[in-house]
Protein backbone atom coordinates (compact mmCIF):
# COMPACT_ATOMS: atom_id res chain seq x y z
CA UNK A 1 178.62 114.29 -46.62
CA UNK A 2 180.06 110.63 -46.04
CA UNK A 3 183.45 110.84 -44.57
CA UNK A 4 185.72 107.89 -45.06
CA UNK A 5 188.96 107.23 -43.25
CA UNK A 6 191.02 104.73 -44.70
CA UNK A 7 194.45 104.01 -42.86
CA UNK A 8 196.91 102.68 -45.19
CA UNK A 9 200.81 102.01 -44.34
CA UNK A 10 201.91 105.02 -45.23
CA UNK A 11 199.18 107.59 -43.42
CA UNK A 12 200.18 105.50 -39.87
CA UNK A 13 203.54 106.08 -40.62
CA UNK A 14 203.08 110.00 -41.24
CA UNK A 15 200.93 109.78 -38.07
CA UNK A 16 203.62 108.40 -36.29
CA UNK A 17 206.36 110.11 -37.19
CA UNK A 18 204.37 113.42 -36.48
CA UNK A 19 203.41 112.31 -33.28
CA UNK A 20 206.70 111.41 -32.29
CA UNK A 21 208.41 114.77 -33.08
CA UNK A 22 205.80 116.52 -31.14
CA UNK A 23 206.43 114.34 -28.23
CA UNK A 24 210.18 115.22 -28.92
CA UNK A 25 209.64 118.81 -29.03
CA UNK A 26 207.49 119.20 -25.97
CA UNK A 27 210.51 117.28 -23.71
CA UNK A 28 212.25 120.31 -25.48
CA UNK A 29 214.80 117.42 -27.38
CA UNK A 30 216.89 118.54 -30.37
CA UNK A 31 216.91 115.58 -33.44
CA UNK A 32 220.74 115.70 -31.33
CA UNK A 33 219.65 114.88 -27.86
CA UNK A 34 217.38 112.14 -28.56
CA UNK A 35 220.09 110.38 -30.85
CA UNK A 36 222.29 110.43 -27.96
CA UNK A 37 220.03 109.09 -25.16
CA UNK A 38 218.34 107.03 -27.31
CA UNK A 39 221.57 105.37 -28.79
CA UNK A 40 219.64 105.93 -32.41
CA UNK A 41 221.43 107.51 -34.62
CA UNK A 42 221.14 111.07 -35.95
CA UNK A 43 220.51 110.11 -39.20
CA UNK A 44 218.34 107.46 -38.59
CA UNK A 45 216.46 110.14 -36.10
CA UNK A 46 216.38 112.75 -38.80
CA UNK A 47 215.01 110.42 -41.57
CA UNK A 48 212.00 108.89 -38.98
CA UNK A 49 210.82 112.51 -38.67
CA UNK A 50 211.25 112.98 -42.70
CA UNK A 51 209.67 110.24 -43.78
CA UNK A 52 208.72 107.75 -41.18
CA UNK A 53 211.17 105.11 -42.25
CA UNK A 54 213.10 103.41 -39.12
CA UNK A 55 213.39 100.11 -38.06
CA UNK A 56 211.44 98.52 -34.92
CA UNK A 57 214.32 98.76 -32.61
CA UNK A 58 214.80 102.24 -32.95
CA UNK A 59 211.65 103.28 -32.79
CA UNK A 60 211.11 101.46 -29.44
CA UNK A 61 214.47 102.72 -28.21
CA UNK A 62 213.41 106.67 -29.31
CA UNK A 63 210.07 105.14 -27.68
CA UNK A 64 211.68 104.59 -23.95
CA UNK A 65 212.89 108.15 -24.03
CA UNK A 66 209.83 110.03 -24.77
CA UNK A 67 208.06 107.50 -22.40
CA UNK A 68 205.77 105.90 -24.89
CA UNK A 69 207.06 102.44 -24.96
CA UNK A 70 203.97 101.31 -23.26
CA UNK A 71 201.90 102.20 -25.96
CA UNK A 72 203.12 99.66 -28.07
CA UNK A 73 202.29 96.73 -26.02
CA UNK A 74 198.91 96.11 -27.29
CA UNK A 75 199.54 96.56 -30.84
CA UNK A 76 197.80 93.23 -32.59
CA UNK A 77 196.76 91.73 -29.56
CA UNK A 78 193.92 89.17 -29.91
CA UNK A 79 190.68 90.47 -28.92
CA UNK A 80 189.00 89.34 -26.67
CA UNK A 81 185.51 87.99 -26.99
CA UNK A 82 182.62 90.20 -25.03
CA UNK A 83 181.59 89.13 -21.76
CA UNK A 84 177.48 90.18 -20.73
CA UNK A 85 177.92 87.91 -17.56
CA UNK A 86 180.18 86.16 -14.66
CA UNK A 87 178.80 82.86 -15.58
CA UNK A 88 180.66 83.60 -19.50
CA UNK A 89 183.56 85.25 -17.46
CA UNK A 90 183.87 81.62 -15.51
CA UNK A 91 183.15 79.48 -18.21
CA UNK A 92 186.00 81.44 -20.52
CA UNK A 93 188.59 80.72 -18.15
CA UNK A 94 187.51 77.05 -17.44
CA UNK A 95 188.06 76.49 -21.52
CA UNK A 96 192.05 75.44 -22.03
CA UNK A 97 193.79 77.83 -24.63
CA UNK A 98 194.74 75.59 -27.49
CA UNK A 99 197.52 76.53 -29.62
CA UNK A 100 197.07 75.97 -33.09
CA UNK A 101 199.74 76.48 -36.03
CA UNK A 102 198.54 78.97 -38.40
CA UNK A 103 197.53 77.36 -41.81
CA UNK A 104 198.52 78.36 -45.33
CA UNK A 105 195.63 79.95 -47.68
């Protein structure tokens, strides 16, 4: 059987907010304790793990307390093109990055 695993908005968020409360729990945090070193508050804390709803700043803040932050730094980061030799390697960082404004579609 074909299995097909389609991530929409709403299954990352679930995903998240599950991962995040087992990260919470195995710190042995209350919802309490990582309001109050976070600086998030209880009910925004309590809602995250209820339906994944929280803003960007709070999750990054709950993020530096279960030590996780660094997991977000490469979300939608270009990719990089593959390399097969040193002569590409070279020759990629000989080219000049050029900026361009993003167009409308």
């Amino acid at each position: 059987m074909l299995s097909i695993n389609i991530k929409t908005p709403s299954s990352v968020m679930k995903s998240l907010k599950d991962n995040f409360k087992q990260l919470r729990l195995s710190q042995e945090l209350t919802q309490e304790g990582l309001a109050s070193r976070s600086g998030v508050s209880l009910g925004s804390v309590k809602r995250f793990e209820g339906s994944g709803e929280i803003s960007l700043k709070s999750l990054l803040k709950l993020a530096v307390v279960l030590e996780c932050l660094d997991d977000f730094v490469n979300i939608a980061t270009a990719t990089s093109e593959k390399i097969s030799s040193i002569d590409e390697l070279i020759q990629q960082e000989d080219k000049k990055v050029i900026i361009k404004r993003g167009k409308i579609k």
